[in-house]
Protein backbone atom coordinates (compact mmCIF):
# COMPACT_ATOMS: atom_id res chain seq x y z
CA UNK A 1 0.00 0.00 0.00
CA UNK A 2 1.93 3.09 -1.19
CA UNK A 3 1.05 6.94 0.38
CA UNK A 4 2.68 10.01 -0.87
CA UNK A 5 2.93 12.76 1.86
CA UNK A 6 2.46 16.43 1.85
CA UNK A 7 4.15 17.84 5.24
CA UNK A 8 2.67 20.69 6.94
CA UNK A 9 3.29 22.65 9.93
CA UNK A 10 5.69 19.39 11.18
CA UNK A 11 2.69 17.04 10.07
CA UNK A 12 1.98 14.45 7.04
CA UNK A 13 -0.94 14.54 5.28
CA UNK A 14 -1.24 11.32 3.63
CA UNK A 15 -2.69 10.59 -0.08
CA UNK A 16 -3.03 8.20 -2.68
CA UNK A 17 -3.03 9.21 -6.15
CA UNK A 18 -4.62 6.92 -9.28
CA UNK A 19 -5.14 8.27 -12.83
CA UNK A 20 -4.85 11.26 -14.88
CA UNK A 21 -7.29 14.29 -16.08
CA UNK A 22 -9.35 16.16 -14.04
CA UNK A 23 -9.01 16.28 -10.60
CA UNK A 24 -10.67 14.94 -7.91
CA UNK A 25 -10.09 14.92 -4.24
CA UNK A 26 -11.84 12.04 -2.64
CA UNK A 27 -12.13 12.88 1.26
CA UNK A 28 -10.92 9.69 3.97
CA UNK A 29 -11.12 9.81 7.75
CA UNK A 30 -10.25 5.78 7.33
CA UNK A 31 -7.42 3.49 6.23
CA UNK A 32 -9.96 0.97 5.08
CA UNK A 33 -10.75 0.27 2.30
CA UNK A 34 -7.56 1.53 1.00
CA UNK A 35 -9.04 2.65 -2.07
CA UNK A 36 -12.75 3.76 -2.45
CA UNK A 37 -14.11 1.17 -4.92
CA UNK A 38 -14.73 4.24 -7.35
CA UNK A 39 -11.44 4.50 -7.43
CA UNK A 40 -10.68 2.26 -10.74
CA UNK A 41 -13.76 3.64 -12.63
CA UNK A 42 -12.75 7.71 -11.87
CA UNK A 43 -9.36 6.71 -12.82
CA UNK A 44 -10.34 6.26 -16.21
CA UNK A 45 -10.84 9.84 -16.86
CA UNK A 46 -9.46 11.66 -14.42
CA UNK A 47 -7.04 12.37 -11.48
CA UNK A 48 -8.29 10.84 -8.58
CA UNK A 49 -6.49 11.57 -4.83
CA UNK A 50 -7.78 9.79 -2.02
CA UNK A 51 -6.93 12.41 1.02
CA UNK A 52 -6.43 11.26 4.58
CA UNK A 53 -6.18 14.97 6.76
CA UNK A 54 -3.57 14.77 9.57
CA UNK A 55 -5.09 13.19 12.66
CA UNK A 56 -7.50 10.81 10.67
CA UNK A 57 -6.43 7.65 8.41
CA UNK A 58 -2.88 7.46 7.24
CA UNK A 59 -2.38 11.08 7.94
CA UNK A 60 0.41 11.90 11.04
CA UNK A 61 -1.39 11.57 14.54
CA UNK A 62 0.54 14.82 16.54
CA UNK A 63 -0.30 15.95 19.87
CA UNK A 64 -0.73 19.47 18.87
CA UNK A 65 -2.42 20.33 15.43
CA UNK A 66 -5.13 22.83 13.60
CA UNK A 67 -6.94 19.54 12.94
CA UNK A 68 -9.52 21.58 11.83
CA UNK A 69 -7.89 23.54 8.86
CA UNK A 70 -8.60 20.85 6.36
CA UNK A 71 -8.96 23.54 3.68
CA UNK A 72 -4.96 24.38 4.00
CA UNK A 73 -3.93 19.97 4.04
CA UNK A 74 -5.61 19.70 0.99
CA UNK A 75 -4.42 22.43 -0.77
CA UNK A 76 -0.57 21.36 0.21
CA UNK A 77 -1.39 18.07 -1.58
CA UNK A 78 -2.45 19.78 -4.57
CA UNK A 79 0.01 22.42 -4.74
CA UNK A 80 2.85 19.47 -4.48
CA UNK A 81 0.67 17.41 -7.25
CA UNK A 82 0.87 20.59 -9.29
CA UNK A 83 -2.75 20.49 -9.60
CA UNK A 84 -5.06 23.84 -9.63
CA UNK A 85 -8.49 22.99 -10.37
CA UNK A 86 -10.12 20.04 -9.01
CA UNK A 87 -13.28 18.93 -7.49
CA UNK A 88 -13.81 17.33 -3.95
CA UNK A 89 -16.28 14.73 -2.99
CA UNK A 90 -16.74 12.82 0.33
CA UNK A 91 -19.14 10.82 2.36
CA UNK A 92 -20.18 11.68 5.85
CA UNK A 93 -17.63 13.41 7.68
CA UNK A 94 -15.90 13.63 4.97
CA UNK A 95 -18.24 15.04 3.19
CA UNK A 96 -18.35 18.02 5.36
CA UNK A 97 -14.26 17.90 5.02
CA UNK A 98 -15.14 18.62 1.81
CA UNK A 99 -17.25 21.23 2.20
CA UNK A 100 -14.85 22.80 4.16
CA UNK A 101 -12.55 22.59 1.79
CA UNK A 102 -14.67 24.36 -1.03
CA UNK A 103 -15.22 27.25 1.14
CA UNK A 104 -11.18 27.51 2.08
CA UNK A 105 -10.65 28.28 -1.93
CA UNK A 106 -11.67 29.47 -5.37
CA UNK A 107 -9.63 26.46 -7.06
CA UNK A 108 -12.77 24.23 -6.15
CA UNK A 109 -14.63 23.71 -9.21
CA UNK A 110 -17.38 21.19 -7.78
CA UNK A 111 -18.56 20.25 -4.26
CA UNK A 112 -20.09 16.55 -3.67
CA UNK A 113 -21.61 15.60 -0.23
CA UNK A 114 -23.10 12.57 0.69
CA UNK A 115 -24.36 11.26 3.88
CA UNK A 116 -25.06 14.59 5.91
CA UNK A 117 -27.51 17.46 6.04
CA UNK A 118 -25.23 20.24 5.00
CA UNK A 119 -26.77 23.12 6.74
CA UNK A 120 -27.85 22.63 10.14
CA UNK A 121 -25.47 19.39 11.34
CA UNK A 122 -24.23 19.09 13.72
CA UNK A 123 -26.92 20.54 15.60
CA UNK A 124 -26.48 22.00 19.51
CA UNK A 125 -27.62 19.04 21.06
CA UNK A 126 -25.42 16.73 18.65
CA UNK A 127 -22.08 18.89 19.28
CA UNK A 128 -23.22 18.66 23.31
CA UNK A 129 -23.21 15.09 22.71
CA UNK A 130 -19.44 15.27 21.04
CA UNK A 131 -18.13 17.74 23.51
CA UNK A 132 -18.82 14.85 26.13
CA UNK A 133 -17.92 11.72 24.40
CA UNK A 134 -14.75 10.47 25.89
CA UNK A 135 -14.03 8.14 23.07
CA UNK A 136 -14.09 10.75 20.48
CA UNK A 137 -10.68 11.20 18.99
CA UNK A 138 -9.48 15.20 19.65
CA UNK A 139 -8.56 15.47 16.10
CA UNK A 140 -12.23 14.78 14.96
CA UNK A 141 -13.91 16.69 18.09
CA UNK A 142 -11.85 19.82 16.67
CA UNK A 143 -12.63 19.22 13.17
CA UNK A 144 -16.59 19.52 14.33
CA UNK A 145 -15.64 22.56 16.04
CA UNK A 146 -14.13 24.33 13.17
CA UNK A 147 -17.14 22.94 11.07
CA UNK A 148 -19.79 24.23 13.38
CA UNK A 149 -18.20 27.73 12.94
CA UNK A 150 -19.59 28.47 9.30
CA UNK A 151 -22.63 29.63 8.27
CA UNK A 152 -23.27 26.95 6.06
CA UNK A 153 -26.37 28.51 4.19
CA UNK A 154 -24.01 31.94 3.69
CA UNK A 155 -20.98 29.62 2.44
CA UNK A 156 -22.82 27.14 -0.18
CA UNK A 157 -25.03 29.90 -1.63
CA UNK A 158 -21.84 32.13 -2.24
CA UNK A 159 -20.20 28.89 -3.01
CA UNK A 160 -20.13 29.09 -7.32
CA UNK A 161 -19.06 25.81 -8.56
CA UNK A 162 -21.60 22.43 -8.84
CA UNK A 163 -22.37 21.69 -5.73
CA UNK A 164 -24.50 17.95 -5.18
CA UNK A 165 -26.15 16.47 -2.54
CA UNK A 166 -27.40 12.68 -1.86
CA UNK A 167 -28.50 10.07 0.89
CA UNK A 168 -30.34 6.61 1.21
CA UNK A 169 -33.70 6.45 1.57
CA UNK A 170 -33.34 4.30 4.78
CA UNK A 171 -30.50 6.45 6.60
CA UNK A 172 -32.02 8.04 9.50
CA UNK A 173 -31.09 11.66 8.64
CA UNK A 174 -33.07 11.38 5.41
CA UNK A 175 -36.72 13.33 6.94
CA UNK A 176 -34.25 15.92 8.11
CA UNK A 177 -32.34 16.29 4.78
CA UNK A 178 -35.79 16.10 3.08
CA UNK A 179 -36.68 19.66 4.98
CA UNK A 180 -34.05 20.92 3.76
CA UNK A 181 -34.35 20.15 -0.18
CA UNK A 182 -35.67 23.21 -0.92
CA UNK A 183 -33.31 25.37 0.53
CA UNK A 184 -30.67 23.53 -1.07
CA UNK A 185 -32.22 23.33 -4.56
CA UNK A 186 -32.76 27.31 -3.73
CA UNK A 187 -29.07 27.79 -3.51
CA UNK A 188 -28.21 25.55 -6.69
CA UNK A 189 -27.93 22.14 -5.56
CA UNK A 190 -28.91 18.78 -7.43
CA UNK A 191 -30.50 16.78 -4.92
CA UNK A 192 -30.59 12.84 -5.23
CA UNK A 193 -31.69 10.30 -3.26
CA UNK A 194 -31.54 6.41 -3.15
CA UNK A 195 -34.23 4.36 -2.34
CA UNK A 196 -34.31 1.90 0.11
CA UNK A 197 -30.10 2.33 1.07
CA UNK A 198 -28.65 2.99 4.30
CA UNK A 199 -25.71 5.17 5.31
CA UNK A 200 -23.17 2.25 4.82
CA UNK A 201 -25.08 0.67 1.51
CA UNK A 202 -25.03 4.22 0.18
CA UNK A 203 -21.43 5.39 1.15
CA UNK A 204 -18.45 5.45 -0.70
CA UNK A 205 -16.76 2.62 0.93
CA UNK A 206 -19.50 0.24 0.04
CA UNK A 207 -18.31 -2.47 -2.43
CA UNK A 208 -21.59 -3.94 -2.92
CA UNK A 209 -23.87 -3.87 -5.73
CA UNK A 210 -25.78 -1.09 -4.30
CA UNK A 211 -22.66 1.26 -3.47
CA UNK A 212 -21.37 0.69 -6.74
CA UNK A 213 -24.60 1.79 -8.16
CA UNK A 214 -24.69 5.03 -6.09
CA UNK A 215 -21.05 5.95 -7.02
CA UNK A 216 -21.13 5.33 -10.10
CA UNK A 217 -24.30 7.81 -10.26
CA UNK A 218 -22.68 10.49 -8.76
CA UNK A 219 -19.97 9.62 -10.79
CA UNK A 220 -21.16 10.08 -13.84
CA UNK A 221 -23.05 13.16 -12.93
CA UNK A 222 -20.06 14.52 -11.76
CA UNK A 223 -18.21 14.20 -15.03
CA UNK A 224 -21.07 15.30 -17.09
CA UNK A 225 -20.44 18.56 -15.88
CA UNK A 226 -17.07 18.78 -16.06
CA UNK A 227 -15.32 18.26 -12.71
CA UNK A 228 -12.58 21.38 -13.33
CA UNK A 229 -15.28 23.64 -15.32
């Protein structure tokens, strides 16, 4: 299993990198799967970098780190990769990685998050919950700190490039994201959703049939708008 490293601040982020074309940043808070399934199909056509932020996956573990300035991690990668334009895409937490990332710079082109609300999560009595979870790694406890400090509906209606949103049918979240549609449709997202999958079926680690089918979906609505337009 081979990483390439970006160092910043003292700290590795850690990456994989498949492909060539467009680019696309594929958010990971996990080592497993080593590659996201979607991996071998993106890599047809584009430029596909699986990020793992310090303090989550394969990314440097330090005491002391802005675990929350994903925006800047990502941005050494590219920089390194000599990549400008790209488009970032992730799956629960990392999905709102990525969203943090598209509001850190104008060199996102397109904004994919599945597997979360994007406005309104987590709410006050979810972050209470975090605050007092002993088991809660600090690097992920800060990134929902950071997260929680955006005005989400300000940042993805200012936000210009494609911007796509999805969830199973059967995740729990799904009457809440519902609400939502039409403030996200308001602000120029496509909204999708998958009937009958749950938040693993429908996530980007899921090698079954199902995930496939949802990846590929995105996938191919992705790359129908250009990923770097």
């Amino acid at each position: 299993m081979t990483y390439r490293y970006a160092e910043l601040s003292g700290s590795r982020v850690a990456y994989r990198v498949h492909g060539s074309g467009p680019a696309i940043v594929l958010m990971k808070n996990n080592r497993r799967p080593p590659d996201y399934p979607i991996v071998e199909q993106l890599s047809e056509h584009s430029r596909v970098l699986q990020i793992h932020p310090i303090g989550f996956g394969a990314g440097d573990r330090p005491e002391a780190f802005d675990f929350g300035d994903i925006g800047r991690q990502v941005l050494a990668v590219l920089d390194q990769e000599g990549i400008d334009r790209f488009a970032v895409w992730g799956f629960s937490q990392p999905a709102c990685m990525s969203a943090v990332v598209a509001a850190s710079t104008d060199r996102a082109a397109a904004l994919v998050m599945g597997g979360v609300t994007p406005i309104g999560f987590p709410t006050d009595g979810e972050m209470r919950r975090l605050e007092r979870e002993p088991r809660l790694p600090r690097a992920a406890l800060e990134f929902w700190r950071r997260y929680r400090s955006y005005d989400w509906h300000h940042e993805l209606r200012r936000y210009p490039g494609t911007k796509i949103a999805y969830l199973g049918t059967a995740d729990p979240a799904i009457r809440r994201l519902r609400r939502l549609r039409p403030v996200l449709e308001g602000i120029g997202f496509t909204y999708l959703e998958f009937d009958g999958l749950n938040h693993s079926t429908c996530g980007l680690g899921d090698a079954s049939a199902d995930g496939q089918r949802v990846a590929q979906t995105i996938a191919e609505l992705l790359l129908s708008r250009g990923p770097n337009d």
